[in-house]
PDB file of N, CA and C in Angstrom:
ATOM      1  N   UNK A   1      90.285 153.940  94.414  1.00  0.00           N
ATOM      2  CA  UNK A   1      88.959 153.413  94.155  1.00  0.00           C
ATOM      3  C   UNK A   1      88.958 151.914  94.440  1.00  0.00           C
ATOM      4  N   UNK A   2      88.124 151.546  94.836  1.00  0.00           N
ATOM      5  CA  UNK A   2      87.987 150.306  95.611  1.00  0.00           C
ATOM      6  C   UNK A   2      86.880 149.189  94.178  1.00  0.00           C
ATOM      7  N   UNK A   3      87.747 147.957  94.065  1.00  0.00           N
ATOM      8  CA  UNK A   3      86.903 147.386  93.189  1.00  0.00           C
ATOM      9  C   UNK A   3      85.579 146.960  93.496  1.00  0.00           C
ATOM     10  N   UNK A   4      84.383 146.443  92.896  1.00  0.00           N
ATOM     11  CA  UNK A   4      83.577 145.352  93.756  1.00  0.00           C
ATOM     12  C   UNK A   4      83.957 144.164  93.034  1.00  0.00           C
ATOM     13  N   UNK A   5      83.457 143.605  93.874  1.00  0.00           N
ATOM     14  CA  UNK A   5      83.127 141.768  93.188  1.00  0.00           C
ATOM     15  C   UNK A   5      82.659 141.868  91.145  1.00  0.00           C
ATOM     16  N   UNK A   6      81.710 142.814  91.354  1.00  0.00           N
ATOM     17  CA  UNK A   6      80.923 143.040  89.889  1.00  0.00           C
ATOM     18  C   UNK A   6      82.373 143.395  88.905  1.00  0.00           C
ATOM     19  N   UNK A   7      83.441 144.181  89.089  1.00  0.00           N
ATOM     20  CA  UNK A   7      83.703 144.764  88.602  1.00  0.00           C
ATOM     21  C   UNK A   7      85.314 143.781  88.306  1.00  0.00           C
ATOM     22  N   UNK A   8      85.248 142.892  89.155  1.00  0.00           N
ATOM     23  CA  UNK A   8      86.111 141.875  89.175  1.00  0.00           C
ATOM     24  C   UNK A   8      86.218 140.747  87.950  1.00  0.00           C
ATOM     25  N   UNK A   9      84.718 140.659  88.444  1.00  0.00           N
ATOM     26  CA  UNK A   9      83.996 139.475  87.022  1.00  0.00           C
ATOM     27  C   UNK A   9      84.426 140.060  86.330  1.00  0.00           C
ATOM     28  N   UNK A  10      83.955 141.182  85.858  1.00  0.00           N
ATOM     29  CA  UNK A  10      83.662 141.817  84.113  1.00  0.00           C
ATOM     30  C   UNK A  10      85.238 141.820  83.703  1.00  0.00           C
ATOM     31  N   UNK A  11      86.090 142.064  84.388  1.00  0.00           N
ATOM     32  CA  UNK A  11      87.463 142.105  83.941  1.00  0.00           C
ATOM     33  C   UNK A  11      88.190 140.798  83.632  1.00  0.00           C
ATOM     34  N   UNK A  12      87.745 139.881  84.426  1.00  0.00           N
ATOM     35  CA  UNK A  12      88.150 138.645  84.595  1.00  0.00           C
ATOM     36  C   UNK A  12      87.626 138.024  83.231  1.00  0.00           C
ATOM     37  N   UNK A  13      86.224 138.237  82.883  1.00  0.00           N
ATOM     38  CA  UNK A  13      85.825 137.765  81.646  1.00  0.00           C
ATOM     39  C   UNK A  13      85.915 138.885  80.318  1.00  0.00           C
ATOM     40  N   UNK A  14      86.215 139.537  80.653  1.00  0.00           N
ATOM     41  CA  UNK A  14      86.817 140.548  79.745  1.00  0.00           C
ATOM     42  C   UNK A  14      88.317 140.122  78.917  1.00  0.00           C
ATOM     43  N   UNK A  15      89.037 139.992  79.992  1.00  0.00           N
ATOM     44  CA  UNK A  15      90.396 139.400  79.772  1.00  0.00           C
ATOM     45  C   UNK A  15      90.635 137.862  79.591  1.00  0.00           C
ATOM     46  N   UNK A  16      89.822 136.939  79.814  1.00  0.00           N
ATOM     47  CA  UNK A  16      89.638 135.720  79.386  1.00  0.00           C
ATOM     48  C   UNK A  16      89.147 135.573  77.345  1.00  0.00           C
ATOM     49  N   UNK A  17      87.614 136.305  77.886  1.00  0.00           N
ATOM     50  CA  UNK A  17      87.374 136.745  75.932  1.00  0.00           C
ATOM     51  C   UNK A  17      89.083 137.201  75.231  1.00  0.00           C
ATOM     52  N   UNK A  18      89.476 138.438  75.402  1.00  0.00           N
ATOM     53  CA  UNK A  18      90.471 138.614  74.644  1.00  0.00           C
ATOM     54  C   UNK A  18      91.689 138.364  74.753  1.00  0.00           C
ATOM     55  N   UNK A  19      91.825 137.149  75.637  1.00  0.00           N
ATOM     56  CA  UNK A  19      92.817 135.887  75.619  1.00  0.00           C
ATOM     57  C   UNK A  19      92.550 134.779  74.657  1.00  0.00           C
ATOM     58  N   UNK A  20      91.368 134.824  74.399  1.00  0.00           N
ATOM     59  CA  UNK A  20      90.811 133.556  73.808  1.00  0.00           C
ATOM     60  C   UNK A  20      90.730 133.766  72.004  1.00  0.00           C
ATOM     61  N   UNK A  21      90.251 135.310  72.149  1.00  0.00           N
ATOM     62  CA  UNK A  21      90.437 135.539  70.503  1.00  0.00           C
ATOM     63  C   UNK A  21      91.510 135.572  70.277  1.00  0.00           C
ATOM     64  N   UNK A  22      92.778 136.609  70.684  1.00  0.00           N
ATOM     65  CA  UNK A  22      93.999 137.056  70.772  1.00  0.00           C
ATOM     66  C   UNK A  22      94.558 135.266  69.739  1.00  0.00           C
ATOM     67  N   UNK A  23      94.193 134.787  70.823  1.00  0.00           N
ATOM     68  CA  UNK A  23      94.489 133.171  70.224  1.00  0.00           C
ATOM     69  C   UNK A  23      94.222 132.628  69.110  1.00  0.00           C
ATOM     70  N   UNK A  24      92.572 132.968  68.510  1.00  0.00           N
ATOM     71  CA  UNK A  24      92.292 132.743  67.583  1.00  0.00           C
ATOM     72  C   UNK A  24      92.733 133.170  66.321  1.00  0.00           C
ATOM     73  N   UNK A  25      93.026 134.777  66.463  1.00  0.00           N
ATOM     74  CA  UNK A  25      93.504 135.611  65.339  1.00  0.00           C
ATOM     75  C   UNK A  25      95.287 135.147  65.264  1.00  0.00           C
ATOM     76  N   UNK A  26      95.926 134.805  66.430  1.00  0.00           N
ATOM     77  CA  UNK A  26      97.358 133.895  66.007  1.00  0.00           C
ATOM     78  C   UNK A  26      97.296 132.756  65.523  1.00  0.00           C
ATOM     79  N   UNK A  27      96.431 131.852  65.697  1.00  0.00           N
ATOM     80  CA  UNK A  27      95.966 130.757  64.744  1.00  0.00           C
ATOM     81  C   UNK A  27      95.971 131.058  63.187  1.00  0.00           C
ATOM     82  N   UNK A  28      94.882 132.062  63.115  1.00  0.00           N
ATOM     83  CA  UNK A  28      94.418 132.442  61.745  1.00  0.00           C
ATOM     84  C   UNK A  28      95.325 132.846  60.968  1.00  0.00           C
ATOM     85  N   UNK A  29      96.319 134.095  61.794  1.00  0.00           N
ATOM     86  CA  UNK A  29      97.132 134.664  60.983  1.00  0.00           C
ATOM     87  C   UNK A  29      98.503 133.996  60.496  1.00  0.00           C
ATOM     88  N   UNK A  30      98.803 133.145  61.738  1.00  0.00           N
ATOM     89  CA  UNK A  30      99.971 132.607  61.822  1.00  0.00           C
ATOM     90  C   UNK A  30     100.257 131.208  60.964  1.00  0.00           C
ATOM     91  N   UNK A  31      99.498 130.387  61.712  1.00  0.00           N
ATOM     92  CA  UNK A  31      99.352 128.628  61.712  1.00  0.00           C
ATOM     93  C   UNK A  31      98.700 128.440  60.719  1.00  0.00           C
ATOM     94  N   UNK A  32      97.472 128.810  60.148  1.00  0.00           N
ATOM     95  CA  UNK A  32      96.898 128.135  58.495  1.00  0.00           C
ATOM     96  C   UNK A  32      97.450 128.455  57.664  1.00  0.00           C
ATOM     97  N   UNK A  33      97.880 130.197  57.614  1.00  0.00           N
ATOM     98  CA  UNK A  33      98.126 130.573  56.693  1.00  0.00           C
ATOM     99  C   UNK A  33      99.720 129.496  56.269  1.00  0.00           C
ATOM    100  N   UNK A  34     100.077 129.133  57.374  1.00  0.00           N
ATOM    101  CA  UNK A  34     101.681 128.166  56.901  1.00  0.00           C
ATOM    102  C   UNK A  34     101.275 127.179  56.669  1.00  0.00           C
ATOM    103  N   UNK A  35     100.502 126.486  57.527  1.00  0.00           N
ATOM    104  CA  UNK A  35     100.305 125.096  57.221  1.00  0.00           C
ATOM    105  C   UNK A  35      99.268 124.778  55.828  1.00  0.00           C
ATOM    106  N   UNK A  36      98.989 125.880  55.210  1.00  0.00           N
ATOM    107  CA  UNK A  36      98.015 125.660  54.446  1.00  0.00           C
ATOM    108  C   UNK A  36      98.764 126.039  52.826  1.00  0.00           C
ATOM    109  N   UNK A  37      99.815 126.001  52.696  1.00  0.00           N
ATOM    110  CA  UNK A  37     100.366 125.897  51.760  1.00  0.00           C
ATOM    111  C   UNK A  37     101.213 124.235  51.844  1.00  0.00           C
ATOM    112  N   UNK A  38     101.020 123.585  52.638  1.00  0.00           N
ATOM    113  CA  UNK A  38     101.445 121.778  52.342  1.00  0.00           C
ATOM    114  C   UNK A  38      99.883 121.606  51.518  1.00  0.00           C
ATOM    115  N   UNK A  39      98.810 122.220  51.423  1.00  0.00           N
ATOM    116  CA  UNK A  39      97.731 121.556  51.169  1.00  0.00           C
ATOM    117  C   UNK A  39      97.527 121.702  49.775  1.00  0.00           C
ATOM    118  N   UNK A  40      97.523 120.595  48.917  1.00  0.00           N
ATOM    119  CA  UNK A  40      97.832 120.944  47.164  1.00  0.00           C
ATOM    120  C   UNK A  40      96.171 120.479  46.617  1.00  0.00           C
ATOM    121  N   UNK A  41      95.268 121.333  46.634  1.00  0.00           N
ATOM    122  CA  UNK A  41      93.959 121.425  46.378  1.00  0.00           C
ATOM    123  C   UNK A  41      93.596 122.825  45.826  1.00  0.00           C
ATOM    124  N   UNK A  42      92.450 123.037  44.748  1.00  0.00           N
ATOM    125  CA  UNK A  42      92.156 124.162  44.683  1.00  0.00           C
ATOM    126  C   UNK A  42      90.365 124.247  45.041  1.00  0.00           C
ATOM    127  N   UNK A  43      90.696 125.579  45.224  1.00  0.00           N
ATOM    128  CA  UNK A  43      89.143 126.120  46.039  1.00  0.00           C
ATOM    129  C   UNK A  43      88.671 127.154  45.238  1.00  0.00           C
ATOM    130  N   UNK A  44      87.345 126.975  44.735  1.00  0.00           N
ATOM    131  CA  UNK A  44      87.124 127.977  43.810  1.00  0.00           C
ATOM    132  C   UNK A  44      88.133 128.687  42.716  1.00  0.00           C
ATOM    133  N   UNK A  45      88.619 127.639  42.270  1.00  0.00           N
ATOM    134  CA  UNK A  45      89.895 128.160  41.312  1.00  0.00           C
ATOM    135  C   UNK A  45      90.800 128.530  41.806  1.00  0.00           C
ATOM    136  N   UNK A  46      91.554 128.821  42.967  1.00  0.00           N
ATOM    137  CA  UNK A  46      92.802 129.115  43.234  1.00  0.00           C
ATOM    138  C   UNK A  46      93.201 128.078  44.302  1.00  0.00           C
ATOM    139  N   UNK A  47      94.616 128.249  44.372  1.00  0.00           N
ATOM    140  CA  UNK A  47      95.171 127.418  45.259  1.00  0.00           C
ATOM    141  C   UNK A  47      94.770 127.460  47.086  1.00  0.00           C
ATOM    142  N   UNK A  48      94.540 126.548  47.278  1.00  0.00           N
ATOM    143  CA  UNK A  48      94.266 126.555  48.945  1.00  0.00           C
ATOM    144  C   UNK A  48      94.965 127.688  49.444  1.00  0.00           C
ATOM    145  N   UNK A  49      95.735 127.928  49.799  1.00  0.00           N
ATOM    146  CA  UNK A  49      96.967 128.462  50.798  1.00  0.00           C
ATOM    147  C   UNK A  49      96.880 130.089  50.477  1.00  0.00           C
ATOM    148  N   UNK A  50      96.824 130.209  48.951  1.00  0.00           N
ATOM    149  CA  UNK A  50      96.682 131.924  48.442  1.00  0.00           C
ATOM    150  C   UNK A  50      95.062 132.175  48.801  1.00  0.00           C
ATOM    151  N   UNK A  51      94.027 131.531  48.740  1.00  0.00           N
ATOM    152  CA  UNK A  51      92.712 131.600  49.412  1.00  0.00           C
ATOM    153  C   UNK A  51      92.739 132.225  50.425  1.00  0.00           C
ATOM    154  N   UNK A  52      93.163 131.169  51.632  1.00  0.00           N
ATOM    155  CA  UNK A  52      93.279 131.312  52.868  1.00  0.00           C
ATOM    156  C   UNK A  52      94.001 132.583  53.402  1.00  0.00           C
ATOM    157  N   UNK A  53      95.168 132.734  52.540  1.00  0.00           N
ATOM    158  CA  UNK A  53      95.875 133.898  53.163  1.00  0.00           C
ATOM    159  C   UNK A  53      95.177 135.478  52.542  1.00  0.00           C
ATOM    160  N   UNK A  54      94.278 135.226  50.984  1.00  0.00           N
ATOM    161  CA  UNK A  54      93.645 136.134  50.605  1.00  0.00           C
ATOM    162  C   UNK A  54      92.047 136.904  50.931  1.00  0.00           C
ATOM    163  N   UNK A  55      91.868 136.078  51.529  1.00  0.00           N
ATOM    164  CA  UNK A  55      90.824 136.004  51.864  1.00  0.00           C
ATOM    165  C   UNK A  55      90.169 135.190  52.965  1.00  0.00           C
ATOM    166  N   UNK A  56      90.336 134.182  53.665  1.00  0.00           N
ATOM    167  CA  UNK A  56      89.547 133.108  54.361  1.00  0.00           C
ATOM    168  C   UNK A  56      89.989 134.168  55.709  1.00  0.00           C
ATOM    169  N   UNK A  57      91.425 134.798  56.062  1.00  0.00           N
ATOM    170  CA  UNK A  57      91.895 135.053  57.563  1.00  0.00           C
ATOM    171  C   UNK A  57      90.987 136.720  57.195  1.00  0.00           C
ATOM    172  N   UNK A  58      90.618 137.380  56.234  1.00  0.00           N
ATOM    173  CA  UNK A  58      89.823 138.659  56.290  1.00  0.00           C
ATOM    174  C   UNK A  58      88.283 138.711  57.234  1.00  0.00           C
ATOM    175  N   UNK A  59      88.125 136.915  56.518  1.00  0.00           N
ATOM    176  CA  UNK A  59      86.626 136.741  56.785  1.00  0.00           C
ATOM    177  C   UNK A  59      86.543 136.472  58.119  1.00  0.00           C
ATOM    178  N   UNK A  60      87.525 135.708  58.729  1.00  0.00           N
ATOM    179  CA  UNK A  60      88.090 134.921  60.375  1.00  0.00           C
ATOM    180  C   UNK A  60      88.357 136.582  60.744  1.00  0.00           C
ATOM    181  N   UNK A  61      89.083 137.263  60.690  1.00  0.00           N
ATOM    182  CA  UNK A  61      89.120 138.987  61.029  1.00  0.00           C
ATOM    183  C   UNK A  61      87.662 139.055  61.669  1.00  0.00           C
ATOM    184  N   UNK A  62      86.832 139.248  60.555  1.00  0.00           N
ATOM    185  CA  UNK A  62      85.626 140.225  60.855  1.00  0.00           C
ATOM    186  C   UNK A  62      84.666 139.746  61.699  1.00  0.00           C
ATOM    187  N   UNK A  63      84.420 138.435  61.533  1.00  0.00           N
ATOM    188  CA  UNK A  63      84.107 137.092  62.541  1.00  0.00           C
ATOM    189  C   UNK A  63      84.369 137.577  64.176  1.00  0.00           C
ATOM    190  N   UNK A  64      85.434 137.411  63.926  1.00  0.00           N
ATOM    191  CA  UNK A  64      86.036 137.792  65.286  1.00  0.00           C
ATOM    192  C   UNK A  64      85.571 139.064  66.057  1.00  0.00           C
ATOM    193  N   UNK A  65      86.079 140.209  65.298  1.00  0.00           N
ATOM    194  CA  UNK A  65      85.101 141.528  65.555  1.00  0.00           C
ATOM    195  C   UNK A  65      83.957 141.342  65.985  1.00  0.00           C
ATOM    196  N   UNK A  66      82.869 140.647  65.055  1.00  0.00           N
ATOM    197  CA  UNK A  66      81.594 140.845  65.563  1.00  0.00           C
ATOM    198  C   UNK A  66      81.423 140.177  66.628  1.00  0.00           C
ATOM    199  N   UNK A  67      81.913 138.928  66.903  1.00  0.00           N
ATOM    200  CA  UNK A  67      81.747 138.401  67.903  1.00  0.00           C
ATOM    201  C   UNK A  67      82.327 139.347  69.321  1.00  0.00           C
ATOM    202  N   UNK A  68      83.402 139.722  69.517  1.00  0.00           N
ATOM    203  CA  UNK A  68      83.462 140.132  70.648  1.00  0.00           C
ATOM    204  C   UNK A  68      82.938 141.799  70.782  1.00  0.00           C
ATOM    205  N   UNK A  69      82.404 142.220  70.055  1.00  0.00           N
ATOM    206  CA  UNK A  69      81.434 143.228  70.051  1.00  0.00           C
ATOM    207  C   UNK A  69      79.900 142.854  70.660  1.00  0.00           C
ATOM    208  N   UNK A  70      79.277 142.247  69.789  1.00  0.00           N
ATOM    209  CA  UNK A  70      78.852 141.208  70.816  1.00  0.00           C
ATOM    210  C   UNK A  70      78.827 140.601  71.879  1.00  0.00           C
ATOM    211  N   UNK A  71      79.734 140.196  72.297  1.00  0.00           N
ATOM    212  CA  UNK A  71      79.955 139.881  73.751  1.00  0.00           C
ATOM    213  C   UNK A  71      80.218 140.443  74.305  1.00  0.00           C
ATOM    214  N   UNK A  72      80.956 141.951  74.227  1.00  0.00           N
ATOM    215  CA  UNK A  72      81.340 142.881  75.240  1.00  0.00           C
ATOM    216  C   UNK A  72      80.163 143.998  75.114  1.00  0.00           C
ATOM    217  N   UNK A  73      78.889 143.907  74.642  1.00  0.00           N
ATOM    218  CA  UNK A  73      77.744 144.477  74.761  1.00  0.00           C
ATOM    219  C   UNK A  73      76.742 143.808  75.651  1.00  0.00           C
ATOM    220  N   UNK A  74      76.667 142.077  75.765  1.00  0.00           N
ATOM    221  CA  UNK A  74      75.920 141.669  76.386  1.00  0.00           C
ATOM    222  C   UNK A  74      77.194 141.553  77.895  1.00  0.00           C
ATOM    223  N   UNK A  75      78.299 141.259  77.767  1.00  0.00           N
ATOM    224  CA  UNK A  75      79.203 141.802  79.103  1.00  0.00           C
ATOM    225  C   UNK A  75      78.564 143.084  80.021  1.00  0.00           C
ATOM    226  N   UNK A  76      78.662 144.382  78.744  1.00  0.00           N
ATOM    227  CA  UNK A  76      78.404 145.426  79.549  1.00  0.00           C
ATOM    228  C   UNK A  76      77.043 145.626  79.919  1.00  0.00           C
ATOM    229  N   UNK A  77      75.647 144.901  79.602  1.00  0.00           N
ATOM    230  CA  UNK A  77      74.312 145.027  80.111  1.00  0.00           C
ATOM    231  C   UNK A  77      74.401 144.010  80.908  1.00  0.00           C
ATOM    232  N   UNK A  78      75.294 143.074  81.256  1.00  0.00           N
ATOM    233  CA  UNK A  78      75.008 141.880  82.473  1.00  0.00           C
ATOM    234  C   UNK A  78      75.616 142.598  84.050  1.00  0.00           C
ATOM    235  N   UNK A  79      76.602 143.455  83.738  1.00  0.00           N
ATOM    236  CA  UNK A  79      77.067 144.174  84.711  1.00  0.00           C
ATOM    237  C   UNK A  79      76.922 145.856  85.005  1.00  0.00           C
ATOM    238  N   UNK A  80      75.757 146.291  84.136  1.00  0.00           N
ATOM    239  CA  UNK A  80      75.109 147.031  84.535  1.00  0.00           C
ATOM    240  C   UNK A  80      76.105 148.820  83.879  1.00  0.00           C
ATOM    241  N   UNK A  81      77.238 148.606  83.206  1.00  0.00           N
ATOM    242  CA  UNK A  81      77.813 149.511  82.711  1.00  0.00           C
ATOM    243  C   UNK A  81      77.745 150.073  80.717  1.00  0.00           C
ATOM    244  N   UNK A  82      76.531 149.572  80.631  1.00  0.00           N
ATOM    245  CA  UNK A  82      75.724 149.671  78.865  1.00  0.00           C
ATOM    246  C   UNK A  82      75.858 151.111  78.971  1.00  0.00           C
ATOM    247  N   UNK A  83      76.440 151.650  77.599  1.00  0.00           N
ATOM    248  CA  UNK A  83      76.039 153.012  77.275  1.00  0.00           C
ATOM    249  C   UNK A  83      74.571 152.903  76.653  1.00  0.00           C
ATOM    250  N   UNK A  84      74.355 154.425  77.040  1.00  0.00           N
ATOM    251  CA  UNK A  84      72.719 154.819  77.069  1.00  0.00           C
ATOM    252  C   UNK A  84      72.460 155.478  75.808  1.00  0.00           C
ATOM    253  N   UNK A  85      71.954 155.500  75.165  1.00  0.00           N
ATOM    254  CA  UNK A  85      71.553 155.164  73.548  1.00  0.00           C
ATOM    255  C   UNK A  85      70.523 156.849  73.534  1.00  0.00           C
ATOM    256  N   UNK A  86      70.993 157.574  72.899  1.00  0.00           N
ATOM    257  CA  UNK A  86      70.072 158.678  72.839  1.00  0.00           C
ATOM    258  C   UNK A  86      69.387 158.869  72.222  1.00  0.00           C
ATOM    259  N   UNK A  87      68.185 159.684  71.573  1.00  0.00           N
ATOM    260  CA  UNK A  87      67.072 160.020  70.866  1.00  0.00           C
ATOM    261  C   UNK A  87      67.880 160.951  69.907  1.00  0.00           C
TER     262      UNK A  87
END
């Protein structure tokens, strides 16, 4: 099967998006959650760092989800491959 140009893009920005989150969610999961235990503050009653790792990277999770759900819906109606929504 022979690609087109169309089908080039969508992959190209397909794989750019989930290069870019991929990144974000190693940030989230990785890098605050460490660096955020040097931070001696509390947030709503608990310590920064047990926050963040309890909750703040759940909320950065779902964030993430919606967003590239989102974007890989307006992806798939810019290049013409949208599933068709039935009655």
């Amino acid at each position: 099967m022979q690609l087109t140009e169309s089908h080039r893009q969508y992959w190209a920005k397909n794989l750019r998006i989930t290069a870019i989150l991929l990144g974000l969610w190693f940030v989230v999961t990785y890098v605050v959650a460490y660096m955020a235990r040097d931070l001696s503050f509390t947030f709503f009653g608990w310590p920064f760092s047990f926050w963040m790792g309890a909750q703040g990277s759940l909320i950065a999770y779902v964030l993430i989800i919606v967003y590239y759900a989102h974007y890989m819906n307006n992806l798939d109606k810019e290049h013409g491959c949208a599933e068709e929504v039935e009655d």
